[in-house]
Protein backbone atom coordinates (compact mmCIF):
# COMPACT_ATOMS: atom_id res chain seq x y z
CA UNK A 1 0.00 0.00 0.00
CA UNK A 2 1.28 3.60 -1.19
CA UNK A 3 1.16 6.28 1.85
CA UNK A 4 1.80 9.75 1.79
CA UNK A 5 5.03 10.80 3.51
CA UNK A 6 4.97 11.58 6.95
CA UNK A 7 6.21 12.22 10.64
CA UNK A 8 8.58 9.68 12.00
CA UNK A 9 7.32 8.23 15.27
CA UNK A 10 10.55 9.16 16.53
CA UNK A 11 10.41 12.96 15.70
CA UNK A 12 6.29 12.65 16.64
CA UNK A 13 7.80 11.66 20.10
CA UNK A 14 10.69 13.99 20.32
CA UNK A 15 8.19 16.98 19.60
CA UNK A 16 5.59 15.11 22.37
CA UNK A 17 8.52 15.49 24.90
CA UNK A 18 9.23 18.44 24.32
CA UNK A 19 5.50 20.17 23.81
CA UNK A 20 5.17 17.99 27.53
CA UNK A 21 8.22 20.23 29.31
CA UNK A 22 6.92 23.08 27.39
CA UNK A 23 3.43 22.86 29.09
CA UNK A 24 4.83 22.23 32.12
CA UNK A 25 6.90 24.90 32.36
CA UNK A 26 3.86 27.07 31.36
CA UNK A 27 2.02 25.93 34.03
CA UNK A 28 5.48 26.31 37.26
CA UNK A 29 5.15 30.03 35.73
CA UNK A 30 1.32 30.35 35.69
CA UNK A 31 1.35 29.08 39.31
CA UNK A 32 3.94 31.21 40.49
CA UNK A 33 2.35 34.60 38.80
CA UNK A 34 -1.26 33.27 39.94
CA UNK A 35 0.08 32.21 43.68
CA UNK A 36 3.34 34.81 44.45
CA UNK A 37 3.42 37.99 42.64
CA UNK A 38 -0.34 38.70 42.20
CA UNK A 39 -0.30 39.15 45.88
CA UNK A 40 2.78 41.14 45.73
CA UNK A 41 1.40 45.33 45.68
CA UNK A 42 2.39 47.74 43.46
CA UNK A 43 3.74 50.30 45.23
CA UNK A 44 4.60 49.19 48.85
CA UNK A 45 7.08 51.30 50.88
CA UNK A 46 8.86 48.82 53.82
CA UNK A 47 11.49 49.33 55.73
CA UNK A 48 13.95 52.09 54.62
CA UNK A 49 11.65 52.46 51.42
CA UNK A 50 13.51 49.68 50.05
CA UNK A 51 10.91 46.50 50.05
CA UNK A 52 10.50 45.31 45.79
CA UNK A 53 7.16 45.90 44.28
CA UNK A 54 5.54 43.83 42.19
CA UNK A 55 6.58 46.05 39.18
CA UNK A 56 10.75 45.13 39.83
CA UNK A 57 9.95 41.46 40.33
CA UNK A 58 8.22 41.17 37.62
CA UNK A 59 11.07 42.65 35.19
CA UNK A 60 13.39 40.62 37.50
CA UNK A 61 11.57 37.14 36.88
CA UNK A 62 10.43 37.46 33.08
CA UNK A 63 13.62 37.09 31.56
CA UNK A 64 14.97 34.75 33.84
CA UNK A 65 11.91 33.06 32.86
CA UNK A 66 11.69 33.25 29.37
CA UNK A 67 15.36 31.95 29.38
CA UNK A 68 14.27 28.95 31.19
CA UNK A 69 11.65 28.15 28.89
CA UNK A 70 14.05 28.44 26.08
CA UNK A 71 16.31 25.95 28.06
CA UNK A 72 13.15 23.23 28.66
CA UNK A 73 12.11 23.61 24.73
CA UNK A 74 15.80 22.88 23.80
CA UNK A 75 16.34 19.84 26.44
CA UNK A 76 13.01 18.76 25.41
CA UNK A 77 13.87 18.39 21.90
CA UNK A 78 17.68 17.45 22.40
CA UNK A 79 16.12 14.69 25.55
CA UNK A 80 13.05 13.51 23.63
CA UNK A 81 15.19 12.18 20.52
CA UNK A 82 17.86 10.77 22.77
CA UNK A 83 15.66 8.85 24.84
CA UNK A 84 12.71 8.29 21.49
CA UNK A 85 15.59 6.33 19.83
CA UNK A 86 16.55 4.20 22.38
CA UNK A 87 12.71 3.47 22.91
CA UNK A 88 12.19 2.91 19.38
CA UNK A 89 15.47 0.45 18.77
CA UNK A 90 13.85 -2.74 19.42
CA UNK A 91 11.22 -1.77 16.83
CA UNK A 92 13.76 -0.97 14.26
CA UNK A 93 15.19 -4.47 14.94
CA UNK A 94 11.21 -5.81 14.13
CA UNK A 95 11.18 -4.12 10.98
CA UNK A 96 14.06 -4.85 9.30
CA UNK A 97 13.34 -8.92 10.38
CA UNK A 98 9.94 -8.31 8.77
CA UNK A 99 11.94 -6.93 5.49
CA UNK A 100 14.09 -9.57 5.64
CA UNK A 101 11.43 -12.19 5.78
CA UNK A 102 9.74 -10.28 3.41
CA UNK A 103 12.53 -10.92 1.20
CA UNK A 104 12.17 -14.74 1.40
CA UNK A 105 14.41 -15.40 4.12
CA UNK A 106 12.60 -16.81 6.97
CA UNK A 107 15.72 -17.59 9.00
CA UNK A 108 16.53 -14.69 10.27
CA UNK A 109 15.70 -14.27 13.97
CA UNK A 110 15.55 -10.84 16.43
CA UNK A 111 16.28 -13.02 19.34
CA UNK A 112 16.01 -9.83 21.53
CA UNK A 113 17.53 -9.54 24.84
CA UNK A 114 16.63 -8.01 28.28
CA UNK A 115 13.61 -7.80 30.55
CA UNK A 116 10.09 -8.55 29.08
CA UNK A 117 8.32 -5.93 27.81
CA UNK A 118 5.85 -4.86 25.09
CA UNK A 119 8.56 -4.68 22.72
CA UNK A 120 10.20 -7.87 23.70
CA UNK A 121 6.93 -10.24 23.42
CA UNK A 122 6.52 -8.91 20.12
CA UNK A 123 9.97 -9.76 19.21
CA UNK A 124 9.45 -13.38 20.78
CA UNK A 125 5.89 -13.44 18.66
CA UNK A 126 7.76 -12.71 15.54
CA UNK A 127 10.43 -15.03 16.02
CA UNK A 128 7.68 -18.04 16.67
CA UNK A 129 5.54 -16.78 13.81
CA UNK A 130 8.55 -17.34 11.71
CA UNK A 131 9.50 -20.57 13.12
CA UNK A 132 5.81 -21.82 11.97
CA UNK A 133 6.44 -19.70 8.60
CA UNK A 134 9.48 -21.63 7.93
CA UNK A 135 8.31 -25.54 9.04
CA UNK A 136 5.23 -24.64 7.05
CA UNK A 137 7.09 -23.46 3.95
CA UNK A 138 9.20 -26.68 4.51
CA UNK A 139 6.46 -28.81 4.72
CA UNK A 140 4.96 -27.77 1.75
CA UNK A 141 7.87 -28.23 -0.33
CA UNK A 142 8.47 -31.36 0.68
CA UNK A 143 4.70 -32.21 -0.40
CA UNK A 144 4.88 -31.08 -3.71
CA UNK A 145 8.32 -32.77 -4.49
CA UNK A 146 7.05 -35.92 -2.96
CA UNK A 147 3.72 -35.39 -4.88
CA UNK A 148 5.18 -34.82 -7.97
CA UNK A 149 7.26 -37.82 -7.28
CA UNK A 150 4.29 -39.93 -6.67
CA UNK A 151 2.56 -38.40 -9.63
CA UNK A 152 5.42 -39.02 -12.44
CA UNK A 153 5.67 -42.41 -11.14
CA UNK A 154 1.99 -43.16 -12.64
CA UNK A 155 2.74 -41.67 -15.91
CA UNK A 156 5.99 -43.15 -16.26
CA UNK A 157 4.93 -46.34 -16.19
CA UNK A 158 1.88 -45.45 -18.23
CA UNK A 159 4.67 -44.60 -21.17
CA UNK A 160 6.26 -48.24 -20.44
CA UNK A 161 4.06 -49.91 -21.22
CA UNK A 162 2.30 -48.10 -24.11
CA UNK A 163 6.26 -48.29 -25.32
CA UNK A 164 6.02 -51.90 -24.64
CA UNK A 165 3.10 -52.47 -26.29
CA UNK A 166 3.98 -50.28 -29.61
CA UNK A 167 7.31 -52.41 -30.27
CA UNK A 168 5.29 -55.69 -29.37
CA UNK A 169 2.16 -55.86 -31.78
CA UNK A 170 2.33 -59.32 -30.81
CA UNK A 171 1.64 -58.58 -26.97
CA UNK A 172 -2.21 -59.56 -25.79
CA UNK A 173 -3.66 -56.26 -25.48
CA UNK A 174 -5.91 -57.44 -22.50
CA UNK A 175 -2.92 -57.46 -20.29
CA UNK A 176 -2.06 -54.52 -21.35
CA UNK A 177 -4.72 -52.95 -21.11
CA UNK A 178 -5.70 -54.67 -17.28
CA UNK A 179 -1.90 -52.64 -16.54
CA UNK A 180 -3.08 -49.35 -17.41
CA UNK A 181 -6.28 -49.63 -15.89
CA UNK A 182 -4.70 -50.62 -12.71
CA UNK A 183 -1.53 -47.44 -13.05
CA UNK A 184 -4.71 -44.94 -14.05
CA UNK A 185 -6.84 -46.17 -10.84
CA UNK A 186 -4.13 -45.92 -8.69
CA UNK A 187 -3.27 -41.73 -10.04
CA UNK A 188 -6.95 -40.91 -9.57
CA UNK A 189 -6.89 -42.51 -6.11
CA UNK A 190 -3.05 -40.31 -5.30
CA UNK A 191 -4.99 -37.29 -7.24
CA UNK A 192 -8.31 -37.42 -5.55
CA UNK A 193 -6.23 -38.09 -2.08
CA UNK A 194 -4.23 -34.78 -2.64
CA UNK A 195 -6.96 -32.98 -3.46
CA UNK A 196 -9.40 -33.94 -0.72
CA UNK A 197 -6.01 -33.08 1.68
CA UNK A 198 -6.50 -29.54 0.05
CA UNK A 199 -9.75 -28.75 1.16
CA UNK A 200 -9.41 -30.37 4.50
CA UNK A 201 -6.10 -27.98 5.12
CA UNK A 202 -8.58 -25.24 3.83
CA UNK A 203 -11.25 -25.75 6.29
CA UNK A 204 -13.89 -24.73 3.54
CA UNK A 205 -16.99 -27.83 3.96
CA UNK A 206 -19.95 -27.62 5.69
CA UNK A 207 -20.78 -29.33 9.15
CA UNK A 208 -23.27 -30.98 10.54
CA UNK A 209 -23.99 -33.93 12.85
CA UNK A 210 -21.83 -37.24 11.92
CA UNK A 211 -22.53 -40.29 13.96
CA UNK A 212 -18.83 -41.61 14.00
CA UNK A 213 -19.74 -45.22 15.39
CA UNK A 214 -21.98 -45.33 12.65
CA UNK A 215 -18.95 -44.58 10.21
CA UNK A 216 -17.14 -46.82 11.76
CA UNK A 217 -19.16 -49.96 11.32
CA UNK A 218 -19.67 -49.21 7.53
CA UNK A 219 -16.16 -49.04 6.98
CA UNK A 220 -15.11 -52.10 8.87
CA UNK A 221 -18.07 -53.42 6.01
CA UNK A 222 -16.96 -52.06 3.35
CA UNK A 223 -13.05 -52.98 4.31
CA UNK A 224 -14.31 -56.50 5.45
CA UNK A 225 -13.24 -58.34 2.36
CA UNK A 226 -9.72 -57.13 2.44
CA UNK A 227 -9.56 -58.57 6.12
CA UNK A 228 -10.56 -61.73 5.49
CA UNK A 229 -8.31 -61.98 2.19
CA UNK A 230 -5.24 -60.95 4.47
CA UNK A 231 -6.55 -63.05 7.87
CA UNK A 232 -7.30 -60.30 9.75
CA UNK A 233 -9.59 -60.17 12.51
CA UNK A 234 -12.14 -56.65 12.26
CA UNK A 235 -13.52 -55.78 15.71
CA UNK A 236 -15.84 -52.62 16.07
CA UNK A 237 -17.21 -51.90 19.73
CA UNK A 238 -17.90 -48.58 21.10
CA UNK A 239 -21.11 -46.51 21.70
CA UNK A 240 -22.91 -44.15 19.56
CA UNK A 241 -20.56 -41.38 19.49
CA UNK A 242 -21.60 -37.68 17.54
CA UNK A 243 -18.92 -35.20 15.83
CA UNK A 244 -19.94 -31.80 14.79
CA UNK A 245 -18.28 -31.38 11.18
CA UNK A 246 -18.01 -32.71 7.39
CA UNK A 247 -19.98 -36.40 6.59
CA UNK A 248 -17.32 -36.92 4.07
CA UNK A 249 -14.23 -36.17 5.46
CA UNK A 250 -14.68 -37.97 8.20
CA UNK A 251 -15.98 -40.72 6.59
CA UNK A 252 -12.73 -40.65 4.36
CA UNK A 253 -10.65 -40.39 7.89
CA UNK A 254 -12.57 -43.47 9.68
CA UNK A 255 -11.83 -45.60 6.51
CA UNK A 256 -8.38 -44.73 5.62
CA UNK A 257 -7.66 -45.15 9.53
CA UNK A 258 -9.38 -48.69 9.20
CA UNK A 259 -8.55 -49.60 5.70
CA UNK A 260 -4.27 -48.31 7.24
CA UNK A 261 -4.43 -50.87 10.01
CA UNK A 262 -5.40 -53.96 8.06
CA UNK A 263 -2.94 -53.34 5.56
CA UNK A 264 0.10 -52.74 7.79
CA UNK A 265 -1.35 -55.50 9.89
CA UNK A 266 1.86 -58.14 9.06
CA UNK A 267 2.05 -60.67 9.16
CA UNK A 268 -1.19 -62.35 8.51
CA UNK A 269 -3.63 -63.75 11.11
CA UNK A 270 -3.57 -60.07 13.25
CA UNK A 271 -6.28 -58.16 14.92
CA UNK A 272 -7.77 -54.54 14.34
CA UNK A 273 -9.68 -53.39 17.16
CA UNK A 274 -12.20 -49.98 16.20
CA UNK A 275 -13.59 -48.02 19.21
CA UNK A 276 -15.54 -45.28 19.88
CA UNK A 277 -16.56 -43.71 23.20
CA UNK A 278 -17.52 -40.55 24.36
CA UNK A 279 -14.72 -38.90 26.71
CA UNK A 280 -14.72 -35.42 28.84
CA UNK A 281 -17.11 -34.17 26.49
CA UNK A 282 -15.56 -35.04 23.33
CA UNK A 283 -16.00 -37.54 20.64
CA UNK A 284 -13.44 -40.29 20.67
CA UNK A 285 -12.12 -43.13 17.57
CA UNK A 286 -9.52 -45.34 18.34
CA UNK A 287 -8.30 -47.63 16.11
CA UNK A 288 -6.02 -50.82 17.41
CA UNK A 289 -3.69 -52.80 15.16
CA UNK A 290 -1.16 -55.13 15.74
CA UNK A 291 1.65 -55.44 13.44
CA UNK A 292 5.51 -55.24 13.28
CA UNK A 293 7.34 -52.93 15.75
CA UNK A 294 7.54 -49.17 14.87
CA UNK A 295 10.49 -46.84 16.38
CA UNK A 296 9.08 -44.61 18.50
CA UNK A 297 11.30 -41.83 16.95
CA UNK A 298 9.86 -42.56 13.78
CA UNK A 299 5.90 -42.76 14.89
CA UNK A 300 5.03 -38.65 15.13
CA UNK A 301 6.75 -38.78 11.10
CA UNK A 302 3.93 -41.01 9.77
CA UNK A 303 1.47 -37.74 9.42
CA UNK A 304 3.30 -36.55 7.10
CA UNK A 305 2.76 -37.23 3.63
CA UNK A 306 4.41 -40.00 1.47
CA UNK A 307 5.66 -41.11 4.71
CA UNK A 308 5.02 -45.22 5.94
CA UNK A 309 5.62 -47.18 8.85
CA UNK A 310 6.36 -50.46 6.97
CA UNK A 311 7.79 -50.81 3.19
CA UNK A 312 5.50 -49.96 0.66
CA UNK A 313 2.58 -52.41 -0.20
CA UNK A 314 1.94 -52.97 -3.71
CA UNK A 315 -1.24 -54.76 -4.15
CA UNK A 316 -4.58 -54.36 -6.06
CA UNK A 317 -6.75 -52.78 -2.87
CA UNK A 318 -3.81 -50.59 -1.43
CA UNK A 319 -1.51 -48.37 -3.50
CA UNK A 320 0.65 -47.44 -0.67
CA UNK A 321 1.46 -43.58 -1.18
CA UNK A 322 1.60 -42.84 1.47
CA UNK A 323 -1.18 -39.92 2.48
CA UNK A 324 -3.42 -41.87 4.88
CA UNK A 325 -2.72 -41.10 8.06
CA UNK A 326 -1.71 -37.63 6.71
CA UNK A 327 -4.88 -36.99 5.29
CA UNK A 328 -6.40 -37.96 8.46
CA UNK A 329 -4.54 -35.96 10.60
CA UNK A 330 -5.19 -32.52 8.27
CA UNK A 331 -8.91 -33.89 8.80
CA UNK A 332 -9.04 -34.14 12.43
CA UNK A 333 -6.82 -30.84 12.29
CA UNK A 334 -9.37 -29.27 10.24
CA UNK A 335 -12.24 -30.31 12.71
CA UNK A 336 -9.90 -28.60 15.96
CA UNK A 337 -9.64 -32.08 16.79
CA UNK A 338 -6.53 -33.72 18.09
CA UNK A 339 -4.71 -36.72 16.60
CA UNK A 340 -2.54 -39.34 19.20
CA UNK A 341 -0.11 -42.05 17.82
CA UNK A 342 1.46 -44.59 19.64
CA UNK A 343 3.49 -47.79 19.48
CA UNK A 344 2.54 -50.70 21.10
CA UNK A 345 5.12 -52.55 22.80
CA UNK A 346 4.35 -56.07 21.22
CA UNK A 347 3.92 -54.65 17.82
CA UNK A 348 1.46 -52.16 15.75
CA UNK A 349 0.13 -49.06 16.05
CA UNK A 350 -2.54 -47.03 18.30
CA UNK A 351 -4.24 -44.28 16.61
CA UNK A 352 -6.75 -42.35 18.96
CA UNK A 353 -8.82 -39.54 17.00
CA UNK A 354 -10.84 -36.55 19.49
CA UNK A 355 -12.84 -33.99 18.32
CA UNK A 356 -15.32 -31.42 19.42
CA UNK A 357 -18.75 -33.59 20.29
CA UNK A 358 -22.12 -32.16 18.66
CA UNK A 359 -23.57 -29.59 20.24
């Protein structure tokens, strides 16, 4: 935004100091005329005839008087931007860190020193406002290399085998094209994932009353068939539990939680255990898996996306990029909810969703 030129607040404060010792020398002078020499007479005669009138104090006093107000003015002005800049430093500091960040560089810190003040918390507000800046800026570049990773890997393979299948007339086009349709499902499934991640991290869907228990049960349905084709053993228990928030999204977050722990369920013959319960007000999911042993150093990295706890399945019902639990936890983020991962000791995973109950 273009502004019109203007006052510093540095001379707007010298000129406030002094106008300040200005007025209140005004006012010591006012008082003493209104309090001292108005009851001082004209023409008294005292002792000797000598006693001062008010006449010779008066011509006594008023330059002595105007010289002192001369002398406030100038240590006003002199005093006020002395003491304005060293008020005004730690401000200077904020703005050139803004500039700077401004710039692009977001690590740059005032990392101000001294006693808390105004000027000092907003210093320490910047500095975490650009700490989140910077791990935000981070994270999103690491989501769209990884994405476009994920993406090109689709397509590349599309070209394969369309390559394949132009220097090998010969080659049973069925195959071929079963192998495309199953590369083309898997891109719409990545593409569809990264864009429902988009609107979640947006926050723009409507909300309304969502029975989670009752999302729960229809994906441990719909996910049933995968179960039993891996040995898995589906368990949902719990009592009718309402959120306050999007039908969809956390329908997508109660089946890609599911749909996560049967697939990372190895080896075969595991259980998945699917809860929900009503606690201290607010809604609660938790989903129960066993599995192999994760590192608990590497458990709070599997919300981020393109990130897994075991290798990468590659099967016909899971594509493994990667984005479930991240999608769920921009979901549950989205809904001022709060996501909990844990490691159990003999193996799997723990995943315990809360959010805001219906009102």
């Amino acid at each position: 935004m273009r502004r019109r030129p203007g006052l510093s607040a540095r001379l707007r404060l010298t000129l406030s100091y002094a106008g300040f010792l200005a007025v209140a020398g005004a006012l010591l002078l006012a008082v003493v005329w209104l309090f001292l020499l108005r009851y001082v007479p004209d023409n008294s005669q005292g002792l000797l005839g000598i006693s001062p009138n008010r006449y010779l104090l008066v011509r006594t006093f008023g330059p002595a008087a105007a010289v002192a107000m001369l002398f406030l003015l100038v240590f006003g002005l002199a005093g006020g931007w002395i003491l304005a800049g060293r008020m005004l430093a730690p401000l200077t500091r904020i703005t050139q860190a803004a500039r700077t960040a401004g710039d692009g560089s977001l690590s740059h810190r005032i990392r101000m020193e001294g006693r808390r003040d105004e000027f000092r918390e907003l210093a320490d507000a910047f500095d975490t406002m650009l700490e989140q800046l910077a791990s935000h800026v981070a994270e999103q570049q690491r989501f769209a290399a990884n994405a476009s990773h994920e993406l090109r890997t689709p397509l590349a393979v599309t070209q394969s085998l369309l390559d394949v299948a132009r220097r090998d007339p010969t080659r049973d086009p069925a195959e071929v094209l079963g192998r495309l349709q199953e590369v083309n499902t898997r891109a719409i499934g990545l593409t569809e994932a990264l864009l429902l991640l988009s609107r979640s991290d947006r926050g723009t869907f409507a909300r309304a009353d969502v029975d989670l228990s009752l999302l729960a049960e229809e994906a441990a349905e719909m996910l049933l068939p995968l179960a039993e084709r891996r040995g898995t053993t589906l368990d949902v228990t719990g009592d009718v539990v309402r959120a306050h928030g999007s039908a969809e999204l956390l329908a997508r977050m109660v089946t890609n939680l599911v749909q996560n722990a049967v697939v990372h369920n190895l080896p075969a013959g595991g259980t998945v255990t699917v809860r929900t319960e009503t606690r201290d007000g607010r809604s609660v999911l938790r989903v129960e898996n066993t599995g192999p042993p994760l590192p608990p150093e590497r458990v709070p990295t599997l919300v981020e996306p393109f990130q897994r706890g075991t290798e990468r399945v590659r099967t016909d019902d899971h594509a493994g990029a990667g984005l479930g639990l991240a999608l769920v936890h921009s979901i549950v983020r989205a809904h001022d909810g709060a996501l909990d991962l844990a490691a159990r000791p003999e193996g799997g995973l723990v995943v315990t969703v809360r959010l805001p109950g219906a009102p």
